[in-house]
C-alpha atoms as a PDB file:
ATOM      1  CA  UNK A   1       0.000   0.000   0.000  1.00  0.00           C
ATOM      2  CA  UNK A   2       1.593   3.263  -1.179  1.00  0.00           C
ATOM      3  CA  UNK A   3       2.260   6.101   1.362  1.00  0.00           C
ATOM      4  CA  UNK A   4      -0.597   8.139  -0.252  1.00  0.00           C
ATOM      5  CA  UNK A   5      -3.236   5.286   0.117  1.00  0.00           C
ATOM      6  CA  UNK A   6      -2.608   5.162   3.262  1.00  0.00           C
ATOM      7  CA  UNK A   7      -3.138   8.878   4.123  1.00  0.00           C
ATOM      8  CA  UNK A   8      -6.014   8.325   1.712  1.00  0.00           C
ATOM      9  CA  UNK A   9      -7.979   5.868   3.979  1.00  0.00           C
ATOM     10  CA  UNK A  10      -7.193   7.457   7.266  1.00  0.00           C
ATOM     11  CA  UNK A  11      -8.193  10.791   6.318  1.00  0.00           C
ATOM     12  CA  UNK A  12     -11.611   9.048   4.797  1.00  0.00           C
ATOM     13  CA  UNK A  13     -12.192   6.700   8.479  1.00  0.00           C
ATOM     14  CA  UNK A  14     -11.831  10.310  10.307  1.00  0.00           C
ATOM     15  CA  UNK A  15     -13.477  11.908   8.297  1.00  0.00           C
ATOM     16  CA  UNK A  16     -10.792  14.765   8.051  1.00  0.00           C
ATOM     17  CA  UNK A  17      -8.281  15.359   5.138  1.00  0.00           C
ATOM     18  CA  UNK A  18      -4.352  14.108   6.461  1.00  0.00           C
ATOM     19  CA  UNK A  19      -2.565  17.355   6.173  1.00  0.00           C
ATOM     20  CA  UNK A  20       1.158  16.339   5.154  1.00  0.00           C
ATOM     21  CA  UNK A  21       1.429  12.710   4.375  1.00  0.00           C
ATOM     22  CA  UNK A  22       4.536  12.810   5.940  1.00  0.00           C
ATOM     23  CA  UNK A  23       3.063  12.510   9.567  1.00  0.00           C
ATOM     24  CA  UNK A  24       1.828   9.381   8.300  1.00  0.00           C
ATOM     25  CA  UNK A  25       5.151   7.769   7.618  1.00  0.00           C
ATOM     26  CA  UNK A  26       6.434   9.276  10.748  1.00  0.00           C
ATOM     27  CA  UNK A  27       3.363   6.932  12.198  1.00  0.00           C
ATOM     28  CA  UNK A  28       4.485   3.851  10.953  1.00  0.00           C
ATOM     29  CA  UNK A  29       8.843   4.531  11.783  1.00  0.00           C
ATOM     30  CA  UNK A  30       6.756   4.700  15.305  1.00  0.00           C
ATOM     31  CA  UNK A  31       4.804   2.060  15.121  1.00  0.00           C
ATOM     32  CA  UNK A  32       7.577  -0.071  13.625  1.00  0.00           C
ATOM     33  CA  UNK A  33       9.903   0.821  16.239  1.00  0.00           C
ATOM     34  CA  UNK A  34       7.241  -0.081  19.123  1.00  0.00           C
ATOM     35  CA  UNK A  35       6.440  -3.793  18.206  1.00  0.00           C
ATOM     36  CA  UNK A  36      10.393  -4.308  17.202  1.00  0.00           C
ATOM     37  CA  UNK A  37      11.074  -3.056  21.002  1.00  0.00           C
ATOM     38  CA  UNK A  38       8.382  -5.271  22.100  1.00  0.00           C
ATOM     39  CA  UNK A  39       9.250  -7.869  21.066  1.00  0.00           C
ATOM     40  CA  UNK A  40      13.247  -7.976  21.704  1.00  0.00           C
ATOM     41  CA  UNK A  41      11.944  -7.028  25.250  1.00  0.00           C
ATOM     42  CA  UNK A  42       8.734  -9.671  25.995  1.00  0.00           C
ATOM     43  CA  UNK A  43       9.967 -12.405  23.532  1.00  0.00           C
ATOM     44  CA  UNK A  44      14.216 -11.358  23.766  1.00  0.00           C
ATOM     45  CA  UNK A  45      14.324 -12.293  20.241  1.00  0.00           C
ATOM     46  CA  UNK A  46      16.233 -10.877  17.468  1.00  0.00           C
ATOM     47  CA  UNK A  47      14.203  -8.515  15.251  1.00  0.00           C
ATOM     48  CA  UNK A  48      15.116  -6.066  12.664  1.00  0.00           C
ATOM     49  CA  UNK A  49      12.842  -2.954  12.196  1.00  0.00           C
ATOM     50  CA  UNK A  50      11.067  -3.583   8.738  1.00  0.00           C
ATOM     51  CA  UNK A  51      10.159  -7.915  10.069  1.00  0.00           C
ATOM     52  CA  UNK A  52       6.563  -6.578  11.049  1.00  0.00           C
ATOM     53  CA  UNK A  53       6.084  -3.411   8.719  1.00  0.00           C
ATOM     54  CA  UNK A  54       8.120  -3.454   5.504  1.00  0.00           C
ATOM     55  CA  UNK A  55       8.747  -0.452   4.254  1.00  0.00           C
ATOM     56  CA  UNK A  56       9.200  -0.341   0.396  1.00  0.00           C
ATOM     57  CA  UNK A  57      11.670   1.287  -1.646  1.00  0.00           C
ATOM     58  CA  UNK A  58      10.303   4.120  -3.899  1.00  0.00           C
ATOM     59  CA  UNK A  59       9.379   2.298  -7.869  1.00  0.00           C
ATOM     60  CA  UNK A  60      10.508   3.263 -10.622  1.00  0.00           C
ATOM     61  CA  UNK A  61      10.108   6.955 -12.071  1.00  0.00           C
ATOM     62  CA  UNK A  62       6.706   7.155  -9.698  1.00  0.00           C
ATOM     63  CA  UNK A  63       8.539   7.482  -7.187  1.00  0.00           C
ATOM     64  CA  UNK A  64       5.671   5.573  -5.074  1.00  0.00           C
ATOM     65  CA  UNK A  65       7.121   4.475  -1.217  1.00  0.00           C
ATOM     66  CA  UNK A  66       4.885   2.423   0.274  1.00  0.00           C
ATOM     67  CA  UNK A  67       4.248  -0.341   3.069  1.00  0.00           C
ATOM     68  CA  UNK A  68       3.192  -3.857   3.839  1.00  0.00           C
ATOM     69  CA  UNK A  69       3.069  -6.802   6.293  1.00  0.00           C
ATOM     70  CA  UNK A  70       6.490  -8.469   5.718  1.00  0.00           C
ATOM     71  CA  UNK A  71       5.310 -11.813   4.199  1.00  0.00           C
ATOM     72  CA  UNK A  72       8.270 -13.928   4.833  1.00  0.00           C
ATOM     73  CA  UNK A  73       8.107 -13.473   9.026  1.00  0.00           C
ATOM     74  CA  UNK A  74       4.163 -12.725   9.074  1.00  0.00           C
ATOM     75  CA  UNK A  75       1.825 -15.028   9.179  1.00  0.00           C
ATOM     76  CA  UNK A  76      -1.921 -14.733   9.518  1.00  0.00           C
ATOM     77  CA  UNK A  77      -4.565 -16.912  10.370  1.00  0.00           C
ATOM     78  CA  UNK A  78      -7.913 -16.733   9.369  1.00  0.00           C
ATOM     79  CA  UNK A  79     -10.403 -16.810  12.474  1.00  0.00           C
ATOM     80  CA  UNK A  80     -12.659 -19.807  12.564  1.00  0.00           C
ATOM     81  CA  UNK A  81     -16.146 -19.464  12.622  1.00  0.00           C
END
């Protein structure tokens, strides 16, 4: 999901616009940065910063940066009925 999308949905769920989209990356760096200490300190295991949260490079001449669950250390379950 790009950077934009992102600001996209939260703006639309609060029903404001996101003035700079650049809080919202300084959201996830936090939000990375919280479960990676979390998890070195209630698990003690060895985690890099993007295991959770990947951050993407910016593609091509869009210059698109954008973020997703890092597929090869998350896994999720669907909830049974």
């Amino acid at each position: 999901m790009t950077l934009g999308d992102l600001a996209d949905e939260i703006a639309q769920r609060r029903k404001r616009p996101i003035d700079d989209v650049e809080t919202v990356r300084r959201a996830i760096n936090r939000l990375q940065t919280t479960i990676t200490e979390k998890i070195r300190q209630e698990l003690g295991r060895p985690i890099d910063h993007n295991d959770v949260v990947e951050a993407l490079p910016f593609s091509g001449a869009s210059n698109v940066h954008g973020y997703r669950l890092n597929p090869r250390t998350v896994l999720l379950m669907a909830d049974p009925l």
